[in-house]
N, C-alpha and C. Protein backbone atom coordinates (compact mmCIF):
# COMPACT_ATOMS: atom_id res chain seq x y z
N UNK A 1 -7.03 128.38 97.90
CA UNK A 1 -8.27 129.07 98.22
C UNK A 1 -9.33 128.04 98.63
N UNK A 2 -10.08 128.30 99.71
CA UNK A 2 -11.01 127.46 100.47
C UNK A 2 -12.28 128.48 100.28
N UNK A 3 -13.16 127.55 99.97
CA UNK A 3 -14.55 127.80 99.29
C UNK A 3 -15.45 127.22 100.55
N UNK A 4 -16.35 128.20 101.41
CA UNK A 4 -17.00 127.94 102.05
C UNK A 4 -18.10 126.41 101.93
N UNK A 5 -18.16 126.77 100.69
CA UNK A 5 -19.40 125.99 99.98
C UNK A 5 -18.62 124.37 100.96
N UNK A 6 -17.53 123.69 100.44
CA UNK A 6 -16.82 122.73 100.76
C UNK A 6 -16.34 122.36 102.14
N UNK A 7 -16.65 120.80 102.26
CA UNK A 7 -16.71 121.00 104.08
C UNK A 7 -15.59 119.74 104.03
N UNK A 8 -14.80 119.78 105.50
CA UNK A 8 -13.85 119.29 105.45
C UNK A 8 -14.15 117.69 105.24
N UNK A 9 -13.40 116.65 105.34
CA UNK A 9 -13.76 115.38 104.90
C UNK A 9 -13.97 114.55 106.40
N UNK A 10 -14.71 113.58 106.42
CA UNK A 10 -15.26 113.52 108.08
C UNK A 10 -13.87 112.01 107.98
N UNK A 11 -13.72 112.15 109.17
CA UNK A 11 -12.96 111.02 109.92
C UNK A 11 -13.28 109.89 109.85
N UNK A 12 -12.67 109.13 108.57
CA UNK A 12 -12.79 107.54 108.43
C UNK A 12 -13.19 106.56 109.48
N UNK A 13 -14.37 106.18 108.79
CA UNK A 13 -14.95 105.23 109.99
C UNK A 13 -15.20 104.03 109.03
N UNK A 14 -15.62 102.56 109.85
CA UNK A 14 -16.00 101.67 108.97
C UNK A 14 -17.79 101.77 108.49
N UNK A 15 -18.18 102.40 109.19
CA UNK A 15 -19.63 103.29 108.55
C UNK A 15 -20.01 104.32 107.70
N UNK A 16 -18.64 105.49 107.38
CA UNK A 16 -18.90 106.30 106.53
C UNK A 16 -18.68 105.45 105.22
N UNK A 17 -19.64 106.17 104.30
CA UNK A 17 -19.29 105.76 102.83
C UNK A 17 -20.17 107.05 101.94
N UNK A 18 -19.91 106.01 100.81
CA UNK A 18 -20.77 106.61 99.42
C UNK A 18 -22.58 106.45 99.63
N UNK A 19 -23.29 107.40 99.79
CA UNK A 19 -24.39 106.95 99.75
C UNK A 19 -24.82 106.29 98.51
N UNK A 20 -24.53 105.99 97.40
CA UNK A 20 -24.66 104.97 96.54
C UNK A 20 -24.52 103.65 96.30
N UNK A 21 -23.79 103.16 97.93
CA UNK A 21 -23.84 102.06 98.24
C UNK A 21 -25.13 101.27 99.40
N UNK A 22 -25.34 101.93 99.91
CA UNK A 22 -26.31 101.99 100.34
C UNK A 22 -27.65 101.20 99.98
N UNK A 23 -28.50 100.00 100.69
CA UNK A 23 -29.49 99.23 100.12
C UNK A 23 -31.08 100.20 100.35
N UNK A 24 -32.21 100.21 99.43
CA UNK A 24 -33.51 100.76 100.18
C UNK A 24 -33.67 99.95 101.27
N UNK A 25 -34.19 101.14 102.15
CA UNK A 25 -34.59 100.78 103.37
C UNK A 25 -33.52 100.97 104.45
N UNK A 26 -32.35 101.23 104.06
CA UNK A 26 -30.81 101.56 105.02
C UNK A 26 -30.84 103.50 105.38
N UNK A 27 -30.68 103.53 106.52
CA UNK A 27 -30.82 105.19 107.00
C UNK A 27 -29.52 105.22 106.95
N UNK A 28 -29.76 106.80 107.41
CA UNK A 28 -28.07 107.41 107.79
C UNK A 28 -28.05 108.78 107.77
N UNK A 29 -26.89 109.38 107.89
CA UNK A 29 -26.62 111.05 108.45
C UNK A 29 -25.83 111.54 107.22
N UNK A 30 -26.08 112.33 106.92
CA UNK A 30 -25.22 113.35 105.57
C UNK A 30 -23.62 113.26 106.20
N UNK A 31 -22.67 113.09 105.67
CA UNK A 31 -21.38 113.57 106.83
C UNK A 31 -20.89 114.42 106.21
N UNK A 32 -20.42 114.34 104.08
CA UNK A 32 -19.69 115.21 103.92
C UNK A 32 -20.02 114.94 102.13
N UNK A 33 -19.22 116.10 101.72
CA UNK A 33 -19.44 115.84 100.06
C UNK A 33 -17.76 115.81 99.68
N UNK A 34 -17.90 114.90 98.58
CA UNK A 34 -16.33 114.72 97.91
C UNK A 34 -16.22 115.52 96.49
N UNK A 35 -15.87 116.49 96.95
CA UNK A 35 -15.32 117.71 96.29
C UNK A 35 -14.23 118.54 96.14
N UNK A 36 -13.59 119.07 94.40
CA UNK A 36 -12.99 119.84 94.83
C UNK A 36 -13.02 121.26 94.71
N UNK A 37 -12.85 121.81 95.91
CA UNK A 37 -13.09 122.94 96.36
C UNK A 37 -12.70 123.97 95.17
N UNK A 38 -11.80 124.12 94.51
CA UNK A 38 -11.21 124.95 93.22
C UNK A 38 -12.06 124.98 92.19
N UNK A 39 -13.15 123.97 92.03
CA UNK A 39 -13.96 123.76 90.79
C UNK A 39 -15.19 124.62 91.29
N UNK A 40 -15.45 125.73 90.62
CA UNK A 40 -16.92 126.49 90.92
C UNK A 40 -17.91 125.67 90.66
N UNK A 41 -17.58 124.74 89.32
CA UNK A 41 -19.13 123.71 89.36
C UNK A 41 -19.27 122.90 90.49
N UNK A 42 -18.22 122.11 91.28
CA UNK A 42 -18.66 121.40 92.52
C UNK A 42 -19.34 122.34 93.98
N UNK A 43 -18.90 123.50 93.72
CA UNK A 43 -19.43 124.19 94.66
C UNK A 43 -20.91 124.76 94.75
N UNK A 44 -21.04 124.61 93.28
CA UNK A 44 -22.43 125.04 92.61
C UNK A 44 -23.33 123.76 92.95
N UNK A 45 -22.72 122.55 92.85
CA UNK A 45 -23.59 121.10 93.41
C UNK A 45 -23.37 121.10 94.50
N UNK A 46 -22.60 121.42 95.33
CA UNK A 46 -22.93 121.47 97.03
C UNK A 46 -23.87 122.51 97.04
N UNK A 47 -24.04 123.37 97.04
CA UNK A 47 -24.75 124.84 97.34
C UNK A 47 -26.27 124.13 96.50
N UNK A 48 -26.29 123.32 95.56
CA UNK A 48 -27.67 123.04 95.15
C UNK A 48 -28.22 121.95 96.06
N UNK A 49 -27.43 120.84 96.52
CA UNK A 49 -27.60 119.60 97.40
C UNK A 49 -27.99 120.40 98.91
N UNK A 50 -27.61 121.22 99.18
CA UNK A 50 -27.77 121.66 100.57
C UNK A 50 -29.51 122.26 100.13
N UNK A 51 -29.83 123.26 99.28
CA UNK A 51 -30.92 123.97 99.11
C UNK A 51 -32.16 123.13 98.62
N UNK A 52 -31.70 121.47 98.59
CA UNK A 52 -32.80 120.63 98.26
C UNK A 52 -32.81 120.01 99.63
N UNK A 53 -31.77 119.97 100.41
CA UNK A 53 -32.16 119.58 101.56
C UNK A 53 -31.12 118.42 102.21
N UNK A 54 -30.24 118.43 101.19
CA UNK A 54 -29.15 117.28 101.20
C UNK A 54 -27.99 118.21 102.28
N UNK A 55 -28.03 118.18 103.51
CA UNK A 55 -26.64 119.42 104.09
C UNK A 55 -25.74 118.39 105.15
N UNK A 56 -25.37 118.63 105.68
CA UNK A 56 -24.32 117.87 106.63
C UNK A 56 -25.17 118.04 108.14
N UNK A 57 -25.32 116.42 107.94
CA UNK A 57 -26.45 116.61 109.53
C UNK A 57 -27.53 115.79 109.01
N UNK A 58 -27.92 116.03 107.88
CA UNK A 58 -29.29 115.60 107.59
C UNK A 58 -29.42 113.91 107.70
N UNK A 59 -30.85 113.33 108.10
CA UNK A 59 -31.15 112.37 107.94
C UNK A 59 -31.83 111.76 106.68
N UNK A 60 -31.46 110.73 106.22
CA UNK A 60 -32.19 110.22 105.24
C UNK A 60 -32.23 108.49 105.39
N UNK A 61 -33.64 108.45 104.40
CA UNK A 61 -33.74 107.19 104.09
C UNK A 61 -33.55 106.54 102.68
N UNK A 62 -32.83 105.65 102.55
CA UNK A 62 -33.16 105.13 100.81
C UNK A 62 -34.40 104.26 100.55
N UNK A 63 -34.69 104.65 99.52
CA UNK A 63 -36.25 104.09 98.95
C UNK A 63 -36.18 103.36 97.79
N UNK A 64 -35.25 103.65 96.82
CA UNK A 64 -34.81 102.87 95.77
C UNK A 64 -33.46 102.95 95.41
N UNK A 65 -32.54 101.68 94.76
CA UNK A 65 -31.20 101.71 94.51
C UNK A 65 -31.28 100.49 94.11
N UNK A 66 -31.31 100.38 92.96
CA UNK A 66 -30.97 99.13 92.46
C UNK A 66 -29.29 98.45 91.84
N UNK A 67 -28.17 99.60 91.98
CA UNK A 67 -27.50 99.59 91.87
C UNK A 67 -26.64 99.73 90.57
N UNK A 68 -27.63 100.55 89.51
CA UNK A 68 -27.06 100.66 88.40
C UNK A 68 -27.83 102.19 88.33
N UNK A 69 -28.48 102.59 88.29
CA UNK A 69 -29.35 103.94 87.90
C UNK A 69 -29.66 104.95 89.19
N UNK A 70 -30.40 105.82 88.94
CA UNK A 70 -30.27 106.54 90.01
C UNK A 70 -31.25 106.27 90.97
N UNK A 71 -31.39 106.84 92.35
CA UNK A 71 -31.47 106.54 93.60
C UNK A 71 -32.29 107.36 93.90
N UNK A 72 -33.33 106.54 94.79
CA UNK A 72 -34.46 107.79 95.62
C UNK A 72 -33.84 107.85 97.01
N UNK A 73 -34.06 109.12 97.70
CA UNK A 73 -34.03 108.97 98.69
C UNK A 73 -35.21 110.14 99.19
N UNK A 74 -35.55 109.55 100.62
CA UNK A 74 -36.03 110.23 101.43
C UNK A 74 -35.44 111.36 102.44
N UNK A 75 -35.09 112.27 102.24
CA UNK A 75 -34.31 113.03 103.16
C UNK A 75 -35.25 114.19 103.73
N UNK A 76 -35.59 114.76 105.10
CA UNK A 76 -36.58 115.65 105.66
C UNK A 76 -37.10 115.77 105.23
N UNK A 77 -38.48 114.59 104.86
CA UNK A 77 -39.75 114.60 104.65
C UNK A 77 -39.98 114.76 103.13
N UNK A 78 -38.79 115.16 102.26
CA UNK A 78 -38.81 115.00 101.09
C UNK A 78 -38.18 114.02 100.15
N UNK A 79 -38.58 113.69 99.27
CA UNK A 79 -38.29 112.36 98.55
C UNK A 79 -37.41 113.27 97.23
N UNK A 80 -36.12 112.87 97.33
CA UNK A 80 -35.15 113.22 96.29
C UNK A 80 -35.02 111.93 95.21
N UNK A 81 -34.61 112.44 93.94
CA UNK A 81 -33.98 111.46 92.70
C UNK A 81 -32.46 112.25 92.79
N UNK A 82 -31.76 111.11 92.84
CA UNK A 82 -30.00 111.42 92.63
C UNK A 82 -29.89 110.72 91.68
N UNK A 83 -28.66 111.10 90.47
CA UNK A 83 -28.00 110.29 89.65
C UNK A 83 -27.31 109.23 90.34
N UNK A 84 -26.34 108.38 89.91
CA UNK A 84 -25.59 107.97 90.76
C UNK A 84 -24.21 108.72 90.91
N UNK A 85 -23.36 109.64 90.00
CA UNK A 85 -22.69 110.09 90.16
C UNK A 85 -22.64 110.80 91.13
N UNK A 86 -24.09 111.79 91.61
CA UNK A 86 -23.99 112.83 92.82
C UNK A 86 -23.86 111.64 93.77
N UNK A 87 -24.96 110.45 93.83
CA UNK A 87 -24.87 110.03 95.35
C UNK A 87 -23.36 109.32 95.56
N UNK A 88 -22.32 109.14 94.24
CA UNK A 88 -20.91 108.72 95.10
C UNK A 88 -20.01 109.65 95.32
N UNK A 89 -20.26 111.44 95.38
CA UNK A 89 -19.92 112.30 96.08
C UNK A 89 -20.40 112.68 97.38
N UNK A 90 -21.67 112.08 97.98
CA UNK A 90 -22.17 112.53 99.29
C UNK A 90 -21.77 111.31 99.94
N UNK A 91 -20.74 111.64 101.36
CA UNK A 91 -20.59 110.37 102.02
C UNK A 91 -21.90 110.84 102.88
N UNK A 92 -21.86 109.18 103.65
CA UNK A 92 -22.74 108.58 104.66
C UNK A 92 -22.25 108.16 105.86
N UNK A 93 -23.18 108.46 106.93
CA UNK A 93 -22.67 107.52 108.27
C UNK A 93 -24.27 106.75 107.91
N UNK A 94 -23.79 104.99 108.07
CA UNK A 94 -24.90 104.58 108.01
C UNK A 94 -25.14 104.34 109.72
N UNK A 95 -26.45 104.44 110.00
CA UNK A 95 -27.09 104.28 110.73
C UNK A 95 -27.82 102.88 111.13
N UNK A 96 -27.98 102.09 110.03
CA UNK A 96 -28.86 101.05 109.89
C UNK A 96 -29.09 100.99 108.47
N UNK A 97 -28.96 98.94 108.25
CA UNK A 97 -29.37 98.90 107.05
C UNK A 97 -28.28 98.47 106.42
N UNK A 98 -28.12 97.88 105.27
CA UNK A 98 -26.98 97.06 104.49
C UNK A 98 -26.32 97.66 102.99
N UNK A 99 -24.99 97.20 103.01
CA UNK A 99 -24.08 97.93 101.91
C UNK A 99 -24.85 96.49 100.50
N UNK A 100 -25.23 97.31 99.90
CA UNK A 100 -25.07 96.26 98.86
C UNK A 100 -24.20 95.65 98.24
N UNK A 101 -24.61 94.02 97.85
CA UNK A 101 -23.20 93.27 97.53
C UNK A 101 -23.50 93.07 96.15
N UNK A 102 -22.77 92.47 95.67
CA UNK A 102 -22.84 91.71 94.31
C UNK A 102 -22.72 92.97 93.08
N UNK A 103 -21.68 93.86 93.72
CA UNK A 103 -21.20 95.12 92.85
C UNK A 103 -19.64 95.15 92.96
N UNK A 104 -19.33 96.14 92.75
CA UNK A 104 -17.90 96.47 92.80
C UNK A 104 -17.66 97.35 94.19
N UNK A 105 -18.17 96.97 95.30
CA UNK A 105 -18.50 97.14 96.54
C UNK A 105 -18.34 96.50 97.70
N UNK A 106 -18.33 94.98 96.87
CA UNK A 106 -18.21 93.64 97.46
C UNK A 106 -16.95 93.70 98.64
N UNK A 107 -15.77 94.13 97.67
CA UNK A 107 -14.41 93.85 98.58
C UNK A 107 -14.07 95.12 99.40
N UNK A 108 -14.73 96.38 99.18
CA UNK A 108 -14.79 97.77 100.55
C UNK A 108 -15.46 96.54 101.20
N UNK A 109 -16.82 95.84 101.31
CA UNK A 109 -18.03 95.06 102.79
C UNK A 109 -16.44 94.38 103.64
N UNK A 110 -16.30 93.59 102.66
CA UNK A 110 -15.73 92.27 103.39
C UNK A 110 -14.05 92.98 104.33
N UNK A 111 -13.40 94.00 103.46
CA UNK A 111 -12.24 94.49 103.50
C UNK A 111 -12.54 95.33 105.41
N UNK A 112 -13.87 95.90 105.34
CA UNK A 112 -14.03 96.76 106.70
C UNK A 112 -14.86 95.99 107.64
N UNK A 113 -15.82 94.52 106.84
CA UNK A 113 -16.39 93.58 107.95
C UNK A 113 -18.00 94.75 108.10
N UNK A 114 -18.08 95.20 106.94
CA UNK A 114 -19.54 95.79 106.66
C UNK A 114 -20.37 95.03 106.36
N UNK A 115 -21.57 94.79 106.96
CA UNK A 115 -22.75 93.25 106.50
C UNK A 115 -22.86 93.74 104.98
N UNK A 116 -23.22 92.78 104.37
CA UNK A 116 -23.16 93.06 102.82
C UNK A 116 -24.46 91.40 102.77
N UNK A 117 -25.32 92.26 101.66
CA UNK A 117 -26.74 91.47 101.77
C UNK A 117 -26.16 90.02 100.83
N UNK A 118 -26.70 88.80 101.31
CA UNK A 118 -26.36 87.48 100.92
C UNK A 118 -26.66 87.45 99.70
C-alpha cells in the first residue's frame, strides 16, 4: 500500500543529501523525505513538514547547524527549528554552500568529492 503522503526517492546525485549536513548559510531545494510509507506516524511528519512549509520544491536557507542539536532553517520566508532527526529524513539538492566536515560526514564529502569546510 502506497500512501500519497510519501514521495518517491529522487535520483542519486552527488548534491542530494540529508539536510542535516548542510553548513548555515548553504541553500538548496526540498527533493524528498526518507520514509516509510506503511508507518502512519511518518506520514503524519510528512503531511506536518509540508503544512509548515517544508514540501518538495521548496527553497531554503540554513541559519544555524552546529552539528550536534537542532537546526534553523529559513524556508519561504519562514524561519523553521528542526530536530536533527527530522532534518536527516528531508533530503536536499544543495544549491550552494558547504557539507560540513569534522563529523561522521567527513567520508560521504571526500567519497562523492563534495567541498567539505577546512
Amino acid at each position: 500500500m502506497h500512501n500519497i503522503c510519501c514521495e518517491a526517492p529522487a535520483a542519486v546525485k552527488e548534491n542530494v543529501m540529508p539536510l542535516s549536513m548542510l553548513e548555515p548559510g548553504s541553500r538548496g531545494i526540498v527533493k524528498n523525505f526518507v520514509m516509510n510509507c506503511e508507518d502512519h506516524e511518518s506520514c503524519r511528519f510528512v503531511r506536518r513538514l509540508k503544512e509548515i512549509g517544508l514540501f518538495h520544491g521548496a527553497r531554503f536557507e540554513v541559519l544555524k547547524n552546529d552539528g550536534t542539536g537542532q537546526l534553523s532553517v529559513s524556508c519561504e520566508g519562514t524561519t523553521l527549528a528542526l530536530g536533527r532527526g527530522m532534518a536527516d529524513k528531508i533530503n536536499v539538492e544543495v544549491l550552494n554552500g558547504s557539507v560540513m566536515s569534522g563529523n561522521v560526514f567527513g567520508k560521504f564529502c571526500r567519497r562523492f568529492g563534495i567541498k567539505c569546510r577546512p
